[in-house]
PDB file of N, CA and C in Angstrom:
ATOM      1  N   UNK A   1     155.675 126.805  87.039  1.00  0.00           N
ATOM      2  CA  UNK A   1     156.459 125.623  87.302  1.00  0.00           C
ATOM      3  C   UNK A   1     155.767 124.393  86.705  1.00  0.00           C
ATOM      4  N   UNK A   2     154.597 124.256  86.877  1.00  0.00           N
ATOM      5  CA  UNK A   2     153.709 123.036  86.715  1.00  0.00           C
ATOM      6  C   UNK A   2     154.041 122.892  85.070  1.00  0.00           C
ATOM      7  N   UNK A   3     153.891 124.296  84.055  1.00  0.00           N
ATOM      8  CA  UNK A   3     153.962 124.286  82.654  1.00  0.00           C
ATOM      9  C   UNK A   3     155.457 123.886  82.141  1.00  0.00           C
ATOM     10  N   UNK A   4     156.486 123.931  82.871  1.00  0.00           N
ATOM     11  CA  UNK A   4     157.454 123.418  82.770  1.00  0.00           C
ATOM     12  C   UNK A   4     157.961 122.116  83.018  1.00  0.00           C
ATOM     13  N   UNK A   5     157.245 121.590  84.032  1.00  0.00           N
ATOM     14  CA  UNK A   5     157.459 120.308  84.394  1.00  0.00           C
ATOM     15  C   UNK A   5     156.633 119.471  83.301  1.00  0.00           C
ATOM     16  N   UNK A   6     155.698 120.239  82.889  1.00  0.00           N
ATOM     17  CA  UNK A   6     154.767 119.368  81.540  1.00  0.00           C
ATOM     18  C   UNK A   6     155.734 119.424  80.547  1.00  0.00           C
ATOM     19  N   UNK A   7     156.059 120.259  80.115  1.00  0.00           N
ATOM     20  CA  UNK A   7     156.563 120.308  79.245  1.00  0.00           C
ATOM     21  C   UNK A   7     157.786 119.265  78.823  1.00  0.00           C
ATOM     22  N   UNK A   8     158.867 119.509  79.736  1.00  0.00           N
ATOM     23  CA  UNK A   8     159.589 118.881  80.039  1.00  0.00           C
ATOM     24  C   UNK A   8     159.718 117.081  79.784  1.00  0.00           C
ATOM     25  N   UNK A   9     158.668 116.880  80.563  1.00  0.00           N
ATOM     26  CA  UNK A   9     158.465 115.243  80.616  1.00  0.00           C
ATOM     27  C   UNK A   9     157.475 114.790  79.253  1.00  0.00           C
ATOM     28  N   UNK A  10     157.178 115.780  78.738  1.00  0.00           N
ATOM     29  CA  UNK A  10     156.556 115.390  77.234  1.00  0.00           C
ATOM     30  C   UNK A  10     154.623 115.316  77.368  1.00  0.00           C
ATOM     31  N   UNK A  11     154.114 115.611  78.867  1.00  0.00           N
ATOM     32  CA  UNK A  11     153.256 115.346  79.042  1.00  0.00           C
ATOM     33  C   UNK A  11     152.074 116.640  79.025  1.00  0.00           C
ATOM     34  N   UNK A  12     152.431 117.805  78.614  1.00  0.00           N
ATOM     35  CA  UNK A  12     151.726 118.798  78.269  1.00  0.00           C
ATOM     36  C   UNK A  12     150.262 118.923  77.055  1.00  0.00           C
ATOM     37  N   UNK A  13     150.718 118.195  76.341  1.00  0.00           N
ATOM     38  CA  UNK A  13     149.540 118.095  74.979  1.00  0.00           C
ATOM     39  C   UNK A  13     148.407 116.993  76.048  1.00  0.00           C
ATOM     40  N   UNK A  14     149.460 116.270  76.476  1.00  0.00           N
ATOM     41  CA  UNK A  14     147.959 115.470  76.971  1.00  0.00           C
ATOM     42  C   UNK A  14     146.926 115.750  78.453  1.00  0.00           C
ATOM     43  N   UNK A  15     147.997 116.945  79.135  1.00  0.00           N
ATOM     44  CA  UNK A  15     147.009 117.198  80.328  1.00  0.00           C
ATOM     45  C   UNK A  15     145.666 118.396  79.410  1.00  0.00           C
ATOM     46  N   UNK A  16     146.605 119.152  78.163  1.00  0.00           N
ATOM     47  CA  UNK A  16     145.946 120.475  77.729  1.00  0.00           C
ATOM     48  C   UNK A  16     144.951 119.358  77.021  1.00  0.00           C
ATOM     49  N   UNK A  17     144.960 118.233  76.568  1.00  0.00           N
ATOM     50  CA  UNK A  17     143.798 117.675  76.187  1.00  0.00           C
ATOM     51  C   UNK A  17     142.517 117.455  76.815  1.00  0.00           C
ATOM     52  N   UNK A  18     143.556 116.574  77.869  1.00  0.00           N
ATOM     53  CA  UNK A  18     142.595 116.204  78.965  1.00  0.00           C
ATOM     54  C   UNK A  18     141.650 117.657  79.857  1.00  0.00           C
ATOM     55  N   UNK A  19     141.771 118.852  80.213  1.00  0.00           N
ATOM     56  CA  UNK A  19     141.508 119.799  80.543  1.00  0.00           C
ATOM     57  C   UNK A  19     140.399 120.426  79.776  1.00  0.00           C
ATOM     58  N   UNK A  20     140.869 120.337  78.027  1.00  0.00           N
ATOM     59  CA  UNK A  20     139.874 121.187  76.998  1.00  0.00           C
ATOM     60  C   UNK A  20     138.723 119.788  77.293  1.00  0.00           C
ATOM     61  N   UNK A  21     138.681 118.699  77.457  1.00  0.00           N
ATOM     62  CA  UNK A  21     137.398 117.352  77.162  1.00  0.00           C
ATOM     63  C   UNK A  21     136.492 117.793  78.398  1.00  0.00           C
ATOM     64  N   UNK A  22     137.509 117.454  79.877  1.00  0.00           N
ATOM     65  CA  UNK A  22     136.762 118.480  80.841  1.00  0.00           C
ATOM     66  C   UNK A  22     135.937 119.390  80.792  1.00  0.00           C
ATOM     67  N   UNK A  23     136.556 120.484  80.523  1.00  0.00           N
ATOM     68  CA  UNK A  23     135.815 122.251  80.082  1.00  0.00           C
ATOM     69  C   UNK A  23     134.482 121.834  78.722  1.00  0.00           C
ATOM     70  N   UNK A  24     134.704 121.163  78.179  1.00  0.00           N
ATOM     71  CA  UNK A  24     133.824 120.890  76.668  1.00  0.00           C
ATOM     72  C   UNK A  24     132.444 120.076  77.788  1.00  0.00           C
ATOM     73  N   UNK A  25     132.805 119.365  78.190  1.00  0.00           N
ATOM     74  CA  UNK A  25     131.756 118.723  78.917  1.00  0.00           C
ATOM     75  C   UNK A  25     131.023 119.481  80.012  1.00  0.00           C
ATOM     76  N   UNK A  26     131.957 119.970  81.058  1.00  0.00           N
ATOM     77  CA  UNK A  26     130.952 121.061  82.179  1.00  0.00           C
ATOM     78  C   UNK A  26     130.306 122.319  81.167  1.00  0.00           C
ATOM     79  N   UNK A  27     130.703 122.425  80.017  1.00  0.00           N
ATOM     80  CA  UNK A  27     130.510 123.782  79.522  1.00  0.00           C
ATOM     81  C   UNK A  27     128.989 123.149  78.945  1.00  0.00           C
ATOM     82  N   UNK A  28     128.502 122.078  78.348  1.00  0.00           N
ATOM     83  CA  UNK A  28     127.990 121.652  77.644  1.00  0.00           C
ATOM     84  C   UNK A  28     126.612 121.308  78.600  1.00  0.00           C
ATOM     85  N   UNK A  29     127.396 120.838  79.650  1.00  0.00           N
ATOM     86  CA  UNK A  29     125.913 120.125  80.806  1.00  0.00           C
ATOM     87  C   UNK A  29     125.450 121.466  81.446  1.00  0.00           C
ATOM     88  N   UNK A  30     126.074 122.547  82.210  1.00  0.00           N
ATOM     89  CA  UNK A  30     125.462 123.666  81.981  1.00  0.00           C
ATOM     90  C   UNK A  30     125.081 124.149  81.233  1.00  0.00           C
ATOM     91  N   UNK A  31     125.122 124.255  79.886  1.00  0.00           N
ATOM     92  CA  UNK A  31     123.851 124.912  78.930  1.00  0.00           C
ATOM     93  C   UNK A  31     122.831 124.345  79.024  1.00  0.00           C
ATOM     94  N   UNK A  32     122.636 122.755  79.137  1.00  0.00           N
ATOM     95  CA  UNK A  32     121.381 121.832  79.034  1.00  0.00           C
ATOM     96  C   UNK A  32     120.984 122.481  80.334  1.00  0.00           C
ATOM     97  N   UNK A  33     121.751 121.936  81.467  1.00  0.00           N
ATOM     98  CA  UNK A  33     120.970 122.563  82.978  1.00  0.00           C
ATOM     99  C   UNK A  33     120.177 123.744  82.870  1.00  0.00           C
ATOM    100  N   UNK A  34     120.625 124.610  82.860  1.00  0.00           N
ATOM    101  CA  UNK A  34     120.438 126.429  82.715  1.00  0.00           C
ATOM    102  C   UNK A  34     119.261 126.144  81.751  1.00  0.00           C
ATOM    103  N   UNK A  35     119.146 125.878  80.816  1.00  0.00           N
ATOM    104  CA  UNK A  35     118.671 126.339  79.386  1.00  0.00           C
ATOM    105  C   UNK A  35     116.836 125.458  80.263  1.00  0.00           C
ATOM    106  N   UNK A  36     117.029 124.011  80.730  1.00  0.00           N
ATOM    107  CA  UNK A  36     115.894 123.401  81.247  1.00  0.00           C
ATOM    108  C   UNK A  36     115.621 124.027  82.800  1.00  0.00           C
ATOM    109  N   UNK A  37     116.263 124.665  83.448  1.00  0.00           N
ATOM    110  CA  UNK A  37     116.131 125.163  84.419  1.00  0.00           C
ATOM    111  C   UNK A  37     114.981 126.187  84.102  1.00  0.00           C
ATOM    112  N   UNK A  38     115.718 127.499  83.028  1.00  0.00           N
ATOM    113  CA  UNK A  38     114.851 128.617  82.582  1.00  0.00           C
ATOM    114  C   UNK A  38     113.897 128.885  81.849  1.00  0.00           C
ATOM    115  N   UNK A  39     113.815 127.313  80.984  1.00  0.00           N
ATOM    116  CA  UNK A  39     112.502 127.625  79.973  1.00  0.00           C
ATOM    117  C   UNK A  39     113.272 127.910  78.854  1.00  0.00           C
ATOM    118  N   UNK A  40     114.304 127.658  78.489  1.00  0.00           N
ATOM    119  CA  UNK A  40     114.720 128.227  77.379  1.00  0.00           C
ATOM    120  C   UNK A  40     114.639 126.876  76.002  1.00  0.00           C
ATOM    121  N   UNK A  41     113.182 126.678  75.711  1.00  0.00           N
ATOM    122  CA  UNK A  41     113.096 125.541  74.846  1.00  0.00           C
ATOM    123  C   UNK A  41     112.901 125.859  73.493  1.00  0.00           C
ATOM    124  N   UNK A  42     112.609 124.837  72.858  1.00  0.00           N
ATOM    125  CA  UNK A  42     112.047 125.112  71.340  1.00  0.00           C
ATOM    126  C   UNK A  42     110.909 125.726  70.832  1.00  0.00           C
ATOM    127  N   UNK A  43     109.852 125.431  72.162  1.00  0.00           N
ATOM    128  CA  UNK A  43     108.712 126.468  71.829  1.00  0.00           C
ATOM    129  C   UNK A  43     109.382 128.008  71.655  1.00  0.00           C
ATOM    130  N   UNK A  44     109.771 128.039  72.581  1.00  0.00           N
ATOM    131  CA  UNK A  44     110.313 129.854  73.165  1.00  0.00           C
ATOM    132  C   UNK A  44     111.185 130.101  71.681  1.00  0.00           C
ATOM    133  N   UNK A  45     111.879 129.094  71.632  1.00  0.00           N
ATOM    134  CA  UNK A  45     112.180 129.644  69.818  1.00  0.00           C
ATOM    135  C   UNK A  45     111.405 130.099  68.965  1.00  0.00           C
ATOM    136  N   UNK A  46     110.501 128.867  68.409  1.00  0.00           N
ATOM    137  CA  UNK A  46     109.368 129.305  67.964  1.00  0.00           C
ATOM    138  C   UNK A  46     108.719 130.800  67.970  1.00  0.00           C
ATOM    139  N   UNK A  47     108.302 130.505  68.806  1.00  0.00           N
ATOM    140  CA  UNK A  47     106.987 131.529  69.381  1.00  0.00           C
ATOM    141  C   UNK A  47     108.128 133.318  69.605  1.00  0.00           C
ATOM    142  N   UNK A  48     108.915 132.771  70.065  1.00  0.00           N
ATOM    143  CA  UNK A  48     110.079 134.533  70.252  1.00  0.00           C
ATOM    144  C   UNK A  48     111.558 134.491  69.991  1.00  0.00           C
ATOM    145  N   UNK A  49     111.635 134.401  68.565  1.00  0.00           N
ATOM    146  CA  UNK A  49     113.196 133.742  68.573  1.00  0.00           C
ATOM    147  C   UNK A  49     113.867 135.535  69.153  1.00  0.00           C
ATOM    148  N   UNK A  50     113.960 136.332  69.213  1.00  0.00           N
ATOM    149  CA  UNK A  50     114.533 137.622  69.916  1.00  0.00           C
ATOM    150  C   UNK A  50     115.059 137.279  70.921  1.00  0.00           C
ATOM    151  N   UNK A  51     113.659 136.368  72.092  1.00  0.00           N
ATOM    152  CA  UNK A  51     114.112 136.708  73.778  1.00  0.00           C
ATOM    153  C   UNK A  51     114.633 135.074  73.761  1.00  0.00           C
ATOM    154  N   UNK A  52     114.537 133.676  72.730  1.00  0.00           N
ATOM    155  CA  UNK A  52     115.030 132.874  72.747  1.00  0.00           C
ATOM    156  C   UNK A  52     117.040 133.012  72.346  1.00  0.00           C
ATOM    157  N   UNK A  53     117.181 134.290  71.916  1.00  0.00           N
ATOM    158  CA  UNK A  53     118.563 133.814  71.426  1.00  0.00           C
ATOM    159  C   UNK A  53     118.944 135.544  73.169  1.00  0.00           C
ATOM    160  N   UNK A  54     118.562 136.074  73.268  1.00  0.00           N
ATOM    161  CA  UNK A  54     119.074 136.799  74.414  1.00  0.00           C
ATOM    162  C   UNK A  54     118.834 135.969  75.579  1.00  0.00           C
ATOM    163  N   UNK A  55     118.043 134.815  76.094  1.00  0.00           N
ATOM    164  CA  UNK A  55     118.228 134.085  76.995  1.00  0.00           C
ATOM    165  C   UNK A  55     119.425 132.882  76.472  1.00  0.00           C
ATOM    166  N   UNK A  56     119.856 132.611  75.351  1.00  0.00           N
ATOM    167  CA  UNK A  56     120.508 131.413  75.369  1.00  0.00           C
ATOM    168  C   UNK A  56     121.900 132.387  75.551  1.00  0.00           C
ATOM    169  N   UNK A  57     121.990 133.364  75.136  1.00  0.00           N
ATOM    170  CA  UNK A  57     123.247 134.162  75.155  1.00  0.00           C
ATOM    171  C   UNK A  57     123.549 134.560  76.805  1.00  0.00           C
ATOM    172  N   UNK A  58     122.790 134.375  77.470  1.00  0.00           N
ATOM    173  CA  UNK A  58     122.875 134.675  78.726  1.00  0.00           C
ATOM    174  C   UNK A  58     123.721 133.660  79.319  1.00  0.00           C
ATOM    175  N   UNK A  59     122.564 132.318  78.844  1.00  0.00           N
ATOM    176  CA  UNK A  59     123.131 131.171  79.485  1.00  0.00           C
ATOM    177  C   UNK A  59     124.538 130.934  79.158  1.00  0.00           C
ATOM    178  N   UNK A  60     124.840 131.052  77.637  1.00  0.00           N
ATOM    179  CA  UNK A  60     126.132 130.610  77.281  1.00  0.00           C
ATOM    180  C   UNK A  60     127.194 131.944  77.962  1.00  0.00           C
ATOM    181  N   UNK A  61     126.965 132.876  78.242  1.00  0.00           N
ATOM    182  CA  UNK A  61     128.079 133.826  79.065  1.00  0.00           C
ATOM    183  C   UNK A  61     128.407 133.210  80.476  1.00  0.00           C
ATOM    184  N   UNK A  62     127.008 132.664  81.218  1.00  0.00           N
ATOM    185  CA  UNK A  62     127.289 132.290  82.756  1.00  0.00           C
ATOM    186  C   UNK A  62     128.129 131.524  82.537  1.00  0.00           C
ATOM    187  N   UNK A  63     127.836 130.051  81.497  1.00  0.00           N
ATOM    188  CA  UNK A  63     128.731 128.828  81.562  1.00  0.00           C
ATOM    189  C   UNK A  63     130.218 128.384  80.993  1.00  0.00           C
ATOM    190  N   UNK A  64     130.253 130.099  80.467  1.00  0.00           N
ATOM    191  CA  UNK A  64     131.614 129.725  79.959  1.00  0.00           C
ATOM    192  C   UNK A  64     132.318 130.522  81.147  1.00  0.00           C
ATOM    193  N   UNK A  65     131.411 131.196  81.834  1.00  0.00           N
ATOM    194  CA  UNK A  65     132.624 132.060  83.415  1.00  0.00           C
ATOM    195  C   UNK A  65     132.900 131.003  84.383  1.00  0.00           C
ATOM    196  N   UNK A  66     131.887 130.125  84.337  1.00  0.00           N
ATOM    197  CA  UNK A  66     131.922 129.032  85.418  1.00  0.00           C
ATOM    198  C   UNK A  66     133.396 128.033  84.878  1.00  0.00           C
ATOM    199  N   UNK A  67     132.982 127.779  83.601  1.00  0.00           N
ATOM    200  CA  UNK A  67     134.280 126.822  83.166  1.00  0.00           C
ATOM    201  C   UNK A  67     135.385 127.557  83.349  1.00  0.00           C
ATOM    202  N   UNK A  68     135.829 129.211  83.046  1.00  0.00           N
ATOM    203  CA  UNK A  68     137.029 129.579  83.163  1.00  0.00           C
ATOM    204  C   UNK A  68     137.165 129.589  84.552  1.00  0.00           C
ATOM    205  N   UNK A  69     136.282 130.030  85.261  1.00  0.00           N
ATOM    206  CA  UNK A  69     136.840 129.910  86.970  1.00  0.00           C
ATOM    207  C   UNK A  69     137.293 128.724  87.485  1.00  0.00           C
ATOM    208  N   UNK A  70     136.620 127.487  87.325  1.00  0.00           N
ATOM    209  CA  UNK A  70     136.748 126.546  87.654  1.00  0.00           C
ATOM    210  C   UNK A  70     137.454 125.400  87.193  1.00  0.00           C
ATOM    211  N   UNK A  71     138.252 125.687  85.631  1.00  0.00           N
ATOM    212  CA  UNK A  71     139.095 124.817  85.027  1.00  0.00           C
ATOM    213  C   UNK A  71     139.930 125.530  84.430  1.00  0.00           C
ATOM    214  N   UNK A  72     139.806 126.412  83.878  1.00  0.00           N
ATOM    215  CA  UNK A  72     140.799 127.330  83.084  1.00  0.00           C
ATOM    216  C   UNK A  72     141.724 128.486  83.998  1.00  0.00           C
ATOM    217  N   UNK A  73     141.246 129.192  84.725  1.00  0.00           N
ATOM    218  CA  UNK A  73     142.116 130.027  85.606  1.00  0.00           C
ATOM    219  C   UNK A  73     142.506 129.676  86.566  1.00  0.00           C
ATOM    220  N   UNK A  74     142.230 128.380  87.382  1.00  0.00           N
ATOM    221  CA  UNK A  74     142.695 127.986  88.467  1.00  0.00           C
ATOM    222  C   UNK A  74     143.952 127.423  88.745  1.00  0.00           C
TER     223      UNK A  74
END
């Protein structure tokens, strides 16, 4: 109903805007969080790029479940 009523009144492009700026931003401050939470810095690049790109891949799986739960599927 809600996608119809957007639609309808012409106001759909701009909530799906407003929604993707949302999601781009929580998606973005959780990687920084997570990533300074775990140690996942530039040394750890350096020094082990292997366990530096399997910890950032971690992080980036949690924070994109968090954004779909919390902005995208709801």
């Amino acid at each position: 109903i809600l996608y119809y009523n957007l639609l309808t009144s012409g106001k759909l492009r701009s909530h799906l805007a407003d929604i993707e700026e949302e999601a781009q931003s929580l998606f973005l401050r959780l990687l920084k969080e997570y990533a300074g939470r775990e140690g996942v810095t530039e040394q750890l690049k350096a020094e082990n790029q292997m366990e530096w790109v399997c910890r950032k891949n971690n992080i980036r799986s949690r924070a994109m479940e968090i954004v779909n739960d919390e902005l995208i599927y709801t």
